[in-house]
Protein backbone atom coordinates (compact mmCIF):
# COMPACT_ATOMS: atom_id res chain seq x y z
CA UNK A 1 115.36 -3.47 -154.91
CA UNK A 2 115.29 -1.96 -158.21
CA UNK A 3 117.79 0.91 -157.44
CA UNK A 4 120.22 -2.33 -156.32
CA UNK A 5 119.77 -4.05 -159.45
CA UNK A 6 120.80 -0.69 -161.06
CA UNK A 7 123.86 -0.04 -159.58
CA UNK A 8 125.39 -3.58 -159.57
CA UNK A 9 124.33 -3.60 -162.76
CA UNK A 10 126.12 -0.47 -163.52
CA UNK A 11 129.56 -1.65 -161.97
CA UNK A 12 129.35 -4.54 -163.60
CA UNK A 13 128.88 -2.65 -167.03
CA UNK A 14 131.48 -0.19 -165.90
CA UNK A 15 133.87 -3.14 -165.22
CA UNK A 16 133.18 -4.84 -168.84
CA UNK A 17 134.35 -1.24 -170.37
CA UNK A 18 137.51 -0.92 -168.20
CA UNK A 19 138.30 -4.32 -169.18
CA UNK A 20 137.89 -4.03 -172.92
CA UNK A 21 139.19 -0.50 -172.78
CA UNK A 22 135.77 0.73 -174.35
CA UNK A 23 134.97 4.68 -172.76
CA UNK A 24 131.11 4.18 -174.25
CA UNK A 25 130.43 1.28 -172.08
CA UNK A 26 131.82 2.86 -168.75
CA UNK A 27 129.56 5.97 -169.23
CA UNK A 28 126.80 3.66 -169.87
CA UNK A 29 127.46 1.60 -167.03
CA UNK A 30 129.14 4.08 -164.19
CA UNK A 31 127.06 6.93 -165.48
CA UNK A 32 123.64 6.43 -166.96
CA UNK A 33 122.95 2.98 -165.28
CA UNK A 34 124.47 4.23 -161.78
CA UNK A 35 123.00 7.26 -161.87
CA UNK A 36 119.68 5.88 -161.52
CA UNK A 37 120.75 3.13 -159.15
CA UNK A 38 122.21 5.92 -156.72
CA UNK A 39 119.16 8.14 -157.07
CA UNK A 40 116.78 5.09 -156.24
CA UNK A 41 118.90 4.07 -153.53
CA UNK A 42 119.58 7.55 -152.35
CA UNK A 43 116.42 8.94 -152.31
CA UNK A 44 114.12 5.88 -150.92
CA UNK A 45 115.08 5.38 -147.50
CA UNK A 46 115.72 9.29 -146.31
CA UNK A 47 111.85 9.83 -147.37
CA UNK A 48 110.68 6.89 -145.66
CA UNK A 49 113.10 7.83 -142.45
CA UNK A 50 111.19 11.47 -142.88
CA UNK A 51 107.90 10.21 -142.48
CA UNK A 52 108.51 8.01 -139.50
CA UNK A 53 109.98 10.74 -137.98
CA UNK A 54 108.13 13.93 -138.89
CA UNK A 55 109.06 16.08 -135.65
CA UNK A 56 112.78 15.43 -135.90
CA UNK A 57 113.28 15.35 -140.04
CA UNK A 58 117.34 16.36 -139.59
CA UNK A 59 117.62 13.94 -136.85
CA UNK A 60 115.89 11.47 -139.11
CA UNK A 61 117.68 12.23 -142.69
CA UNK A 62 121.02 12.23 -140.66
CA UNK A 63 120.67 8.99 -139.61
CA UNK A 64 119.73 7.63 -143.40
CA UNK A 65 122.77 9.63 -145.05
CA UNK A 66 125.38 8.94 -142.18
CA UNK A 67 124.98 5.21 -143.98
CA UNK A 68 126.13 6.96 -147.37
CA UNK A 69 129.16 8.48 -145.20
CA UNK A 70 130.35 5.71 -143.70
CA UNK A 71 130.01 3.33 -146.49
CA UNK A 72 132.63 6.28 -148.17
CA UNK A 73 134.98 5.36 -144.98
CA UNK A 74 134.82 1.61 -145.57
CA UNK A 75 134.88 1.82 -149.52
CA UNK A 76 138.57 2.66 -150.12
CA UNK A 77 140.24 0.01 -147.67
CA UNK A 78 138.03 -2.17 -149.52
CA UNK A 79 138.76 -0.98 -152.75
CA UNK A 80 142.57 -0.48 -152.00
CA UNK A 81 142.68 -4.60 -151.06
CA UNK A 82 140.89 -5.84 -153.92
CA UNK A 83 142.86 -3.72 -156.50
CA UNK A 84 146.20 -4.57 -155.16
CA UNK A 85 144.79 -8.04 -155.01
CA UNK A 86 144.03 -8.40 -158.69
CA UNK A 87 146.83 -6.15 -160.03
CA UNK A 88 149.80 -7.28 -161.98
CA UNK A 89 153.02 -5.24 -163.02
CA UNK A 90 153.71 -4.67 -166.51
CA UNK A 91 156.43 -6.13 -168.32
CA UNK A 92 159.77 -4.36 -167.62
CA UNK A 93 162.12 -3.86 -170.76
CA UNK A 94 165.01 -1.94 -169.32
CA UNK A 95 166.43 1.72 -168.40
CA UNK A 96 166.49 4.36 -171.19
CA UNK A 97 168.44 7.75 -171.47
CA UNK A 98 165.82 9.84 -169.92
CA UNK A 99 165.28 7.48 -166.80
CA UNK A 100 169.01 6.38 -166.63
CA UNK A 101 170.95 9.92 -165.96
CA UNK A 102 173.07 9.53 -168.55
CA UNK A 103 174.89 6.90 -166.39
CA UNK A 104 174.15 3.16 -167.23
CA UNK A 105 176.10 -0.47 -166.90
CA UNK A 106 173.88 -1.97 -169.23
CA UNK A 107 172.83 -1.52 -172.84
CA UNK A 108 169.74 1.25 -172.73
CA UNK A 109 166.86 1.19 -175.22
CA UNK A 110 166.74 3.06 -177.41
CA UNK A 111 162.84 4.80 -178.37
CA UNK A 112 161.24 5.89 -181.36
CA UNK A 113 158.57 8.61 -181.05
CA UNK A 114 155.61 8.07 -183.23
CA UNK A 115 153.70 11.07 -185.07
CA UNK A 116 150.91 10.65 -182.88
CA UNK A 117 152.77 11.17 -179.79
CA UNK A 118 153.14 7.51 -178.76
CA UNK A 119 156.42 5.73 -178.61
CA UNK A 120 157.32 2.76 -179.57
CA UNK A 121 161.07 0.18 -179.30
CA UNK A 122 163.28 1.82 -182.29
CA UNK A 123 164.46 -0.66 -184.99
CA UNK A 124 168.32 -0.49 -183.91
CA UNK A 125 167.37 -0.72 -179.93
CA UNK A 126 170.19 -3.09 -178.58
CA UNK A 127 167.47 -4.56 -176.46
CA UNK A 128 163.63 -5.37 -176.73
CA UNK A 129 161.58 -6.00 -179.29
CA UNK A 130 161.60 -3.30 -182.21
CA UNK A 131 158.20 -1.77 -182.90
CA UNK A 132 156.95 -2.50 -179.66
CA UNK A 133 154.27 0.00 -178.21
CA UNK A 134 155.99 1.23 -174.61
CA UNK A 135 155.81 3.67 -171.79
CA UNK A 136 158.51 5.52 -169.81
CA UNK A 137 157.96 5.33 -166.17
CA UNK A 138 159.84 8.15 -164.08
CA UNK A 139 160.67 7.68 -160.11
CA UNK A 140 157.98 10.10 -159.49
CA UNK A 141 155.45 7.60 -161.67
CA UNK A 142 156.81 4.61 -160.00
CA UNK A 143 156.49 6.17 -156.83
CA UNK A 144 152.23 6.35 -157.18
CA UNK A 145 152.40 2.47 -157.94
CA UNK A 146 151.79 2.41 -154.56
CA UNK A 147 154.23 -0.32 -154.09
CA UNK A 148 153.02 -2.45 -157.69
CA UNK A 149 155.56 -1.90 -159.76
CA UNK A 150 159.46 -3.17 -158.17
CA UNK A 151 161.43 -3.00 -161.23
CA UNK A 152 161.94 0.73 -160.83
CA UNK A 153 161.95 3.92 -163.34
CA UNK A 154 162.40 2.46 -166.88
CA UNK A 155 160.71 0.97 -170.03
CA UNK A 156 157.45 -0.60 -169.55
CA UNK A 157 155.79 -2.87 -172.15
CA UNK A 158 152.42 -1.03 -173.07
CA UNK A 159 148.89 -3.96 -173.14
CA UNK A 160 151.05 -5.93 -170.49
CA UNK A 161 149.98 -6.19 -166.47
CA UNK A 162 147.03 -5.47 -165.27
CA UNK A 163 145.80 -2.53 -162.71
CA UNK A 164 142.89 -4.76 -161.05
CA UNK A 165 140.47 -2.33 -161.57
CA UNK A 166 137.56 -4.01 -163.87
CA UNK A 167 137.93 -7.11 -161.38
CA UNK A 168 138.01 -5.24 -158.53
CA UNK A 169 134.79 -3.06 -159.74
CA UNK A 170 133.16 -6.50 -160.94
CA UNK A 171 133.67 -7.87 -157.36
CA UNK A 172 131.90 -4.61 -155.75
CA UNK A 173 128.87 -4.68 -158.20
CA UNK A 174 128.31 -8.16 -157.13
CA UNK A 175 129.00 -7.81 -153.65
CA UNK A 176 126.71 -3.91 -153.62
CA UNK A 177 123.26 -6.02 -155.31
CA UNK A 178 123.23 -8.83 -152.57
CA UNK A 179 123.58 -6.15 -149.54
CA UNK A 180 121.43 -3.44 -151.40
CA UNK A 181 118.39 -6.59 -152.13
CA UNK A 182 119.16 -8.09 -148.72
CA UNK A 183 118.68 -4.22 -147.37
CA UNK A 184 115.26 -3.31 -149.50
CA UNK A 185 113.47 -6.48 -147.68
CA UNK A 186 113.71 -4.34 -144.44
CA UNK A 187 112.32 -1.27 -145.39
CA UNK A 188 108.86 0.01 -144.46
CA UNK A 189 106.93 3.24 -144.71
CA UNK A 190 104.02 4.38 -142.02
CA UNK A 191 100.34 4.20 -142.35
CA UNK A 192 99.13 7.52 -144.16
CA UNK A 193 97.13 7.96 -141.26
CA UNK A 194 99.74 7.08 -138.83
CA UNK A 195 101.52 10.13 -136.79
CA UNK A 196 104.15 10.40 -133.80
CA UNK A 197 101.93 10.85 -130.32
CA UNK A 198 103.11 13.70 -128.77
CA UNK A 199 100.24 14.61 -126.70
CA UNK A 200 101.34 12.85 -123.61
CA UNK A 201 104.77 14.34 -123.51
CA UNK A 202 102.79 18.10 -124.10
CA UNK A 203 100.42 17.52 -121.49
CA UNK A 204 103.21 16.06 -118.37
CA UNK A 205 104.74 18.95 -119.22
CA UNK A 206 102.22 21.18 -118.80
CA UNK A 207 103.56 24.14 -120.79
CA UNK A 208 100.84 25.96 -122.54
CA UNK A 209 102.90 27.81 -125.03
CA UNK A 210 104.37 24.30 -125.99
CA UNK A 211 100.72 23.00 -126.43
CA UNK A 212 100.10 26.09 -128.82
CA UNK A 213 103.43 25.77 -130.78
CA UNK A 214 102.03 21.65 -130.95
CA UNK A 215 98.74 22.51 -132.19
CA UNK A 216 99.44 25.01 -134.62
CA UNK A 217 102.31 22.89 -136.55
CA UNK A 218 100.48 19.73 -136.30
CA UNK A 219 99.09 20.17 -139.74
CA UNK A 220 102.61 21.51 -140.56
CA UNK A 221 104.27 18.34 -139.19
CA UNK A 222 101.18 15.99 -141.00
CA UNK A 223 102.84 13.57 -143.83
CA UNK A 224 99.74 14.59 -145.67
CA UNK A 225 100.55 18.41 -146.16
CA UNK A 226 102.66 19.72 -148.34
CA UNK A 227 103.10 21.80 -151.85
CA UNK A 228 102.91 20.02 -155.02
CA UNK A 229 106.22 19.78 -156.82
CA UNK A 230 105.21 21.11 -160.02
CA UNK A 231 104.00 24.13 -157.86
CA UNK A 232 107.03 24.56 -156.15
CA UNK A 233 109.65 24.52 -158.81
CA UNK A 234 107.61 27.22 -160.79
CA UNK A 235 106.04 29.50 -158.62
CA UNK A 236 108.13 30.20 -155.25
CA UNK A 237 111.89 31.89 -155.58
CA UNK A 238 112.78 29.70 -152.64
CA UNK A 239 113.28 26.95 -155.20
CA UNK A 240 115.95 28.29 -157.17
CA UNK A 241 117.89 30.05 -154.05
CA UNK A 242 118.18 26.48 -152.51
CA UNK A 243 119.33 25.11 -155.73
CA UNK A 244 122.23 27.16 -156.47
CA UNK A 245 122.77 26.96 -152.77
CA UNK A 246 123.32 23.31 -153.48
CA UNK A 247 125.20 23.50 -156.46
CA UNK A 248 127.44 25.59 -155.20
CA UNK A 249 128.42 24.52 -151.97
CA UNK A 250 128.68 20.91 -154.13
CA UNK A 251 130.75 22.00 -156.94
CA UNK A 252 132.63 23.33 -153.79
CA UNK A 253 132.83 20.19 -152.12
CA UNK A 254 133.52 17.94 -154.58
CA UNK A 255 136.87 20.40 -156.09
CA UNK A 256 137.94 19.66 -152.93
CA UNK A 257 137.05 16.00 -152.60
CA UNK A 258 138.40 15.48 -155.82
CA UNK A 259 141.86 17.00 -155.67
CA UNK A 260 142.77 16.49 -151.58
CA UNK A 261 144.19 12.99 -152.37
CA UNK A 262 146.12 14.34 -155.73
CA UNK A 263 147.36 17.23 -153.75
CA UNK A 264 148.29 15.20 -150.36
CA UNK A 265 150.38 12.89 -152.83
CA UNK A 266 151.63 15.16 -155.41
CA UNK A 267 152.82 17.85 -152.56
CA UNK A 268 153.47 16.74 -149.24
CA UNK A 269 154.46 13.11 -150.26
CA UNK A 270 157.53 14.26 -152.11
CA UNK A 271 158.47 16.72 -149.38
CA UNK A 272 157.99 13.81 -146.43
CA UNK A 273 157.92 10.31 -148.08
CA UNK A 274 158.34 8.74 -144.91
CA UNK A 275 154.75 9.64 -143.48
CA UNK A 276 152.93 10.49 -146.35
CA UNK A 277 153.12 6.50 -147.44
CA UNK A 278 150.59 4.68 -149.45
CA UNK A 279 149.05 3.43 -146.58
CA UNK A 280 148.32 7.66 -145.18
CA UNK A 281 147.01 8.27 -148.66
CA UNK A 282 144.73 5.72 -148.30
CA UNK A 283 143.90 6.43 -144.05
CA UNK A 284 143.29 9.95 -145.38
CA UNK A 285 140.63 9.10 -148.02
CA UNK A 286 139.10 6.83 -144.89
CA UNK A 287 139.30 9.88 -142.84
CA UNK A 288 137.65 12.22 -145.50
CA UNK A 289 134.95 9.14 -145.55
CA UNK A 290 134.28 9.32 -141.60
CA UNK A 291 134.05 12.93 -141.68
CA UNK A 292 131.33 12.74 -144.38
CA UNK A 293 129.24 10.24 -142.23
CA UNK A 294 130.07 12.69 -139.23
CA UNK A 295 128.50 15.32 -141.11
CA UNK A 296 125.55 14.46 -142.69
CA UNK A 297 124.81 12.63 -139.14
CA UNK A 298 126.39 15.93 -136.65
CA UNK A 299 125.19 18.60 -139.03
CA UNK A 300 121.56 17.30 -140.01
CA UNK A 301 120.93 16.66 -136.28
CA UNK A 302 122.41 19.74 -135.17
CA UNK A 303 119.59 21.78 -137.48
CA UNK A 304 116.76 20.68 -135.63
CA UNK A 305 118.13 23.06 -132.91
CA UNK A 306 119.71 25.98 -134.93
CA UNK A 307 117.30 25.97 -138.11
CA UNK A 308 117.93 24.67 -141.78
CA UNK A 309 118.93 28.31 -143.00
CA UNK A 310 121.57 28.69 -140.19
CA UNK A 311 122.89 25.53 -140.36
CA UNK A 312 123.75 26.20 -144.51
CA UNK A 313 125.17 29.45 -143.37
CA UNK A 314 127.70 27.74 -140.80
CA UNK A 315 128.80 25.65 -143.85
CA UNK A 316 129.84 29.03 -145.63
CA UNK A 317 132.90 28.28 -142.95
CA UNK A 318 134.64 25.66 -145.87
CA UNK A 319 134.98 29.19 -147.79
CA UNK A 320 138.64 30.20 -146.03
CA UNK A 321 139.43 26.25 -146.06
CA UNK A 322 139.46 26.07 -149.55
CA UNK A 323 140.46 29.61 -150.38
CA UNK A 324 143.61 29.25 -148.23
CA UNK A 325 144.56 25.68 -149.44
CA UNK A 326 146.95 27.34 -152.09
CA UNK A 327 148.60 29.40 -149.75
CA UNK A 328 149.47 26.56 -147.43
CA UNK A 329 150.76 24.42 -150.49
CA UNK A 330 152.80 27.46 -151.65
CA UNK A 331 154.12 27.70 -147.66
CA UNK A 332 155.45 24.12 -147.79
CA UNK A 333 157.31 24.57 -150.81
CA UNK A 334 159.33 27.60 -150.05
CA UNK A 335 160.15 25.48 -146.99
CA UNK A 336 161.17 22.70 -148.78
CA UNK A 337 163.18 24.73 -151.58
CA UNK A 338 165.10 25.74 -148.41
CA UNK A 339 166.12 22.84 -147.99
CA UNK A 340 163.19 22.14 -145.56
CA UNK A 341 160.91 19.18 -144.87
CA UNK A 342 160.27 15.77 -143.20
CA UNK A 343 159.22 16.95 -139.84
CA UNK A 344 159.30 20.54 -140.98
CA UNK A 345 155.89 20.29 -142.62
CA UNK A 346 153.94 17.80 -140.23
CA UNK A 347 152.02 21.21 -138.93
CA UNK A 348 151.14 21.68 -142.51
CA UNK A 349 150.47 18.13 -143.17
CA UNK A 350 148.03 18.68 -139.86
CA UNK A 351 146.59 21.74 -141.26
CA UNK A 352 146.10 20.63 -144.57
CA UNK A 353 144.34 17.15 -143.84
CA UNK A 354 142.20 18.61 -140.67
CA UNK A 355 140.85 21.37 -143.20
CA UNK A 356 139.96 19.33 -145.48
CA UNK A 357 138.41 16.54 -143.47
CA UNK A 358 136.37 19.37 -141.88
CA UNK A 359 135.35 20.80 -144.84
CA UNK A 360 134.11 17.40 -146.33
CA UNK A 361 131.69 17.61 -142.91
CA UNK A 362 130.28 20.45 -144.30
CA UNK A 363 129.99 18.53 -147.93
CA UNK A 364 128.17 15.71 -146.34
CA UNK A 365 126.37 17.68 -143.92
CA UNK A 366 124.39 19.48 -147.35
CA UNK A 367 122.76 16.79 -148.44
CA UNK A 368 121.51 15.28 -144.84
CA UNK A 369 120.16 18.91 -144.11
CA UNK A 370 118.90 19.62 -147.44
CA UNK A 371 115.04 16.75 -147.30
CA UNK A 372 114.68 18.81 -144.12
CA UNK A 373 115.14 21.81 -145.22
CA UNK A 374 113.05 20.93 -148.32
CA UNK A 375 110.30 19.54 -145.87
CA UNK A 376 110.43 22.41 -143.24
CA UNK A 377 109.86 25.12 -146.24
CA UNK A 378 107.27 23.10 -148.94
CA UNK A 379 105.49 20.53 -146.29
CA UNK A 380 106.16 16.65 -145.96
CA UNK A 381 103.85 15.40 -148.52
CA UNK A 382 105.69 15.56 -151.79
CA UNK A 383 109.01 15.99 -150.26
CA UNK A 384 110.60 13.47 -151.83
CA UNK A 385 109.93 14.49 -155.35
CA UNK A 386 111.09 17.86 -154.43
CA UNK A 387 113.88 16.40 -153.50
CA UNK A 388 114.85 14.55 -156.67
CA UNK A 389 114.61 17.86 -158.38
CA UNK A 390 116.72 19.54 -155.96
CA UNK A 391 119.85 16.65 -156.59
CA UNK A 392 119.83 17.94 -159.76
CA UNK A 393 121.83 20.62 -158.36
CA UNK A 394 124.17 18.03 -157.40
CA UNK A 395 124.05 16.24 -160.86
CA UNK A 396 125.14 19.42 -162.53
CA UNK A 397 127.86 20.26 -160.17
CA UNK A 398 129.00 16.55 -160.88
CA UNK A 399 128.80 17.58 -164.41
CA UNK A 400 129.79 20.89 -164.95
CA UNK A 401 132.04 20.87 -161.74
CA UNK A 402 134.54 18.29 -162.81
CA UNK A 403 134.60 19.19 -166.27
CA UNK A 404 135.07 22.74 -165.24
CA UNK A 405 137.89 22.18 -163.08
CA UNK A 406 139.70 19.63 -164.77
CA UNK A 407 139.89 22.23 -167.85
CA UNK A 408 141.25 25.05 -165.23
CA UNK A 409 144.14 22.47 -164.07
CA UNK A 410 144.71 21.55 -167.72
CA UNK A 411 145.12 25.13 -168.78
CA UNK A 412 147.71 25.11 -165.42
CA UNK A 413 148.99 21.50 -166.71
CA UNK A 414 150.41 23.71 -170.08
CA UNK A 415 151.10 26.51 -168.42
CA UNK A 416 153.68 24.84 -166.65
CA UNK A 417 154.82 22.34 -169.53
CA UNK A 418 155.84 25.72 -171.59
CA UNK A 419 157.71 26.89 -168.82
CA UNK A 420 159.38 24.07 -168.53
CA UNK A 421 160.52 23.46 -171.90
CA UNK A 422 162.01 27.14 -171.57
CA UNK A 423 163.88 25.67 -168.70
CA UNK A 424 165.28 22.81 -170.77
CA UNK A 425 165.69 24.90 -173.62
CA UNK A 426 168.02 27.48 -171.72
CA UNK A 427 169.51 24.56 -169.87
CA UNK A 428 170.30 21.94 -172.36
CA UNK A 429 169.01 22.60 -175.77
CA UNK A 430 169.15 19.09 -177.28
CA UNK A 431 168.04 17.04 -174.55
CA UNK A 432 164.38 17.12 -175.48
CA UNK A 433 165.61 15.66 -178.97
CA UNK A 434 167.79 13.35 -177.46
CA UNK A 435 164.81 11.74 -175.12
CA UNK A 436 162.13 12.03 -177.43
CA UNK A 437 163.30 12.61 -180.67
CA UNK A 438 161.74 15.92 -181.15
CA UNK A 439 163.52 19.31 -181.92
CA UNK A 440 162.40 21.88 -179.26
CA UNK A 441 160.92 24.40 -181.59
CA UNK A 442 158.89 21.75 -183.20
CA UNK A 443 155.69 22.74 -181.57
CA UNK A 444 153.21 20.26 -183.13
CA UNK A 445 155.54 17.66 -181.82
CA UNK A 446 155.70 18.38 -178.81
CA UNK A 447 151.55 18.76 -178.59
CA UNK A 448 151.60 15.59 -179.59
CA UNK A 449 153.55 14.06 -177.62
CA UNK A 450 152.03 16.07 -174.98
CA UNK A 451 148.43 15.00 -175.67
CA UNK A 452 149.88 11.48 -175.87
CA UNK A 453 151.00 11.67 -172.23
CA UNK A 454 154.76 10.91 -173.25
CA UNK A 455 155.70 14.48 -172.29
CA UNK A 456 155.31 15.12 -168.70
CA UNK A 457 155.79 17.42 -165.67
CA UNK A 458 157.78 14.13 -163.85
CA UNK A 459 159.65 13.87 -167.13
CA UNK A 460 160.87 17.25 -168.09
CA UNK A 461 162.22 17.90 -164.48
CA UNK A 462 164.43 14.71 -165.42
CA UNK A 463 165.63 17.16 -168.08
CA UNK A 464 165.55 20.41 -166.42
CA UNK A 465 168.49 21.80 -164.10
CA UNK A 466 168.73 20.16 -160.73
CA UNK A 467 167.34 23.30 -158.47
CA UNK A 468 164.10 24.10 -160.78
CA UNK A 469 160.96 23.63 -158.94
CA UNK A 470 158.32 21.20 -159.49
CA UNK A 471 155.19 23.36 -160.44
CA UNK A 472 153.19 20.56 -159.71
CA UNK A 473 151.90 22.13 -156.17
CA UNK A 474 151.08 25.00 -158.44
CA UNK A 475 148.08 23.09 -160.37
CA UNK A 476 145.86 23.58 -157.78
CA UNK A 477 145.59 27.33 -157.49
CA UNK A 478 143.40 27.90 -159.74
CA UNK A 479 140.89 25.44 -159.08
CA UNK A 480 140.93 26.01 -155.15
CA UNK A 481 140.08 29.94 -156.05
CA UNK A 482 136.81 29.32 -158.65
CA UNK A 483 135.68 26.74 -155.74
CA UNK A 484 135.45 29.46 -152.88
CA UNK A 485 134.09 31.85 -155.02
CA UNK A 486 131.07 29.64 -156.05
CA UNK A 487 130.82 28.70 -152.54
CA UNK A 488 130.82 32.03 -151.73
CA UNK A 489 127.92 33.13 -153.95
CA UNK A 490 126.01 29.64 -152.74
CA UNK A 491 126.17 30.91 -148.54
CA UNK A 492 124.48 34.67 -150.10
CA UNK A 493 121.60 31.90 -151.98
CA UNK A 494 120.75 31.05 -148.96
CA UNK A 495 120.67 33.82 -147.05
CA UNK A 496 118.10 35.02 -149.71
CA UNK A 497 115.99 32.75 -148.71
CA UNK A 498 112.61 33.36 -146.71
CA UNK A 499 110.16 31.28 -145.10
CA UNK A 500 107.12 30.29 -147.25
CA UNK A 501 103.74 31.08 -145.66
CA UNK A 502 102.52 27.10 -146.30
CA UNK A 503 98.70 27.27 -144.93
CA UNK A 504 98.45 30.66 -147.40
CA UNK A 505 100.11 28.59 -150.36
CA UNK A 506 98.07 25.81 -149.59
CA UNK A 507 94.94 28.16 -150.19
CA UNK A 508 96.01 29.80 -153.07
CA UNK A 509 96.55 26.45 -154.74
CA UNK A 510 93.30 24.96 -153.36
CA UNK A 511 91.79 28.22 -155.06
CA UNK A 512 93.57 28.10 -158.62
CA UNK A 513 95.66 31.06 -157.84
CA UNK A 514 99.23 30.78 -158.86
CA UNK A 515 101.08 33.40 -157.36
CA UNK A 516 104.56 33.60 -157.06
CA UNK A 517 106.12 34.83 -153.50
């Protein structure tokens, strides 16, 4: 109940800042306020489902966590609906030189670039207002409208339209607090003397090794046994294995969660617009969804036959997925820059979107493993603390990860904004000046203007000869590499891992020892 009051609380916070364009307020709201929703939320009902079903934790945790997959499914058609709902287009002013080709019937406006980067109307502009704050919107920008803006490449009024968003997110946060209170009503945790009968079942089958194996794990199995928290973080190696072993195969999982849509759009929807449409893009993100709630259902299940340890080490299988990624990016635009495409690429397309949706299995199927996991190694009994200090693996790969990778593709982002200005330079030396008002070999300007997001990849290959390649695709590389390595180094974690002796722990806590295995 609490954690639901948190997180619609959050998204409504969230939405207040997106609103009022105020950055403070949406890390208050979508990141200290929802962090402690989700963890409430995310961490109540897999221990209750744990100790209800002590014998069969993955089965158990699998069926909890498949909720969080599925709701990932559902979420973006939702969120897709509502946006477009709410969203307006901005105000269209007209073509300019850079969007026009140099070939216009009407009057083009003419821009003035700011110090800061900005730009805004210029006093002599034959139309508009002068002074007025705009943005130039290339094809390729109009193009990831997804069908809001109809006006075409051009001038856009800047503080005009609307993208939906804040309503959109307001609408969720009210809509998340009724199901999440509705939901908290229903949930229940067992007696602490209650425990599965299993006797019955041991004794029809009359198997006296599976009696033995019964009796000697009951205590193992009881939700009253287990290794303090406190005890386990500081005095057993296993801890920290498992915790890079998260973080890893996290930061892993969410470089790849977060750039799968950006590549699928920025690469393969230029090459074959007429099946990567908005309406794939936003299938795909469905599809990553269902193959989240596949996982942490499939995999977590699946461990209660194959083992915790060997079910992490079958993940180590997203390694090539991610690895290769670049390679089958580069593949599809050689083809295309041979003149390539449409139909050409579907087996990539294939490739590409099976990978990843298999990979995000392996994401999903992590975290519905991991309580087990946690439980098989430490005991039940203080589980699910153990388990909030093992998500903070996946806090910092949430932290560090992003903010990580994003500065790898930004340091790719220049990288390719140089190289295009050399192919400007060599190809047209006042056309940058011409567009933006800048001289070439004004540096600062162009940082600016850079920084400002007026100088673009989309809007230097409007400047650029007509055969240079986009080096959009190229982004990626870098990113995709540092992700397989640290997953890489999380599948050896693992394997470092041994099984705790827990009745030997349990006796050299009960006797003050602390001695660390």
């Amino acid at each position: 109940m609490v954690g639901s009051a948190f997180w619609s609380g959050a998204l409504l916070t969230a939405a207040a800042g997106v609103e009022t364009h105020n950055l403070p307020v949406v890390y208050l709201g979508y990141g200290l306020l929802g962090g402690v929703g989700w963890g409430l939320m995310y961490l109540t009902p897999v221990t209750s489902a744990m100790k209800w079903f002590p014998d069969r934790r993955g089965l158990a945790t699998g069926i909890a966590l498949s909720a969080f997959g599925a709701g990932a499914a559902l979420a973006p058609s939702v969120i897709h609906a509502l946006v477009e709902s709410f969203a307006v287009a901005p105000h269209y002013i007209g073509d300019c030189l850079l969007t026009s080709g140099g070939e216009a019937a009407q009057p083009l406006v003419e821009l003035t670039t700011l110090s800061d980067g900005s730009q805004v109307i210029a006093s002599n502009s034959p139309v508009g207002e002068p002074g007025t704050p705009v943005v130039v919107a290339t094809e390729a920008d109009v193009a990831k409208s997804s069908g809001l803006v109809t006006t075409g490449p051009g001038v856009y009024e800047i503080g005009t339209g609307d993208t939906g968003i804040a309503k959109a997110m307001a609408s969720l946060g009210v809509l998340y607090g009724i199901v999440g209170a509705v939901g908290s009503r229903f949930m229940q945790i067992p007696h602490p003397d209650w425990k599965p009968d299993q006797s019955a079942i041991s004794k029809d089958d009359g198997n006296e090794e599976n009696l033995a194996k019964s009796d000697a794990n009951e205590s193992f199995d009881s939700n009253n046994i287990g290794l303090p928290a406190s005890y386990v973080t500081a005095n057993t190696r296993q801890f920290p294995l498992l915790w890079f072993s998260v973080f890893g195969n996290a930061t892993g999982g969410l470089a790849l969660l977060s750039s799968s849509k950006l590549m699928l759009t920025d690469i393969f929807a230029g090459v074959a617009p007429d099946i990567v449409t908005p309406a794939f893009s936003t299938g795909y993100v469905s599809a990553l969804g269902v193959g989240m709630a596949l996982g942490r259902f499939g995999w977590s299940a699946i461990s209660d036959v194959l083992g915790r340890q060997n079910t992490y080490a079958l993940f180590s299988l997203g390694i090539p997925i991610v690895g290769m990624t670049p390679y089958l990016c580069h593949t599809v635009v050689d083809m295309t820059s041979r003149g390539g495409g449409g139909e050409a690429v579907l087996p990539y397309l294939i490739t590409f979107c099976g990978g990843s949706v298999m990979a995000i299995t392996f994401y999903g199927g992590i975290f519905s493993v991991l309580p087990a996991y946690i439980a098989d190694l430490y005991g039940q009994k203080y589980a699910g603390a153990i388990h909030g200090k093992a998500l903070t693996a996946w806090a910092g790969s949430a932290v560090a990860g992003p903010m990580g990778l994003a500065y790898l593709r930004s340091y790719s982002y220049e990288n390719a904004l140089q190289d295009l200005l050399h192919e400007v330079e060599a190809h047209d030396a006042s056309a940058l000046e011409r567009s933006f008002g800048v001289c070439i070999s004004d540096k600062e300007a162009i940082q600016n203007l850079a920084k400002a997001k007026t100088l673009t990849i989309e809007k230097l290959l409007e400047l650029a000869p007509a055969n240079t390649v986009d080096p959009t695709p190229f982004l990626y590389d870098t990113t995709c590499y540092v992700a397989a390595g640290l997953m890489s180094l999380a599948a050896l974690s693992n394997l470092a891992i041994r099984p705790l002796n827990l009745s030997k722990e349990l006796k050299n806590l009960e006797e003050g020892k602390r001695i660390k295995v």
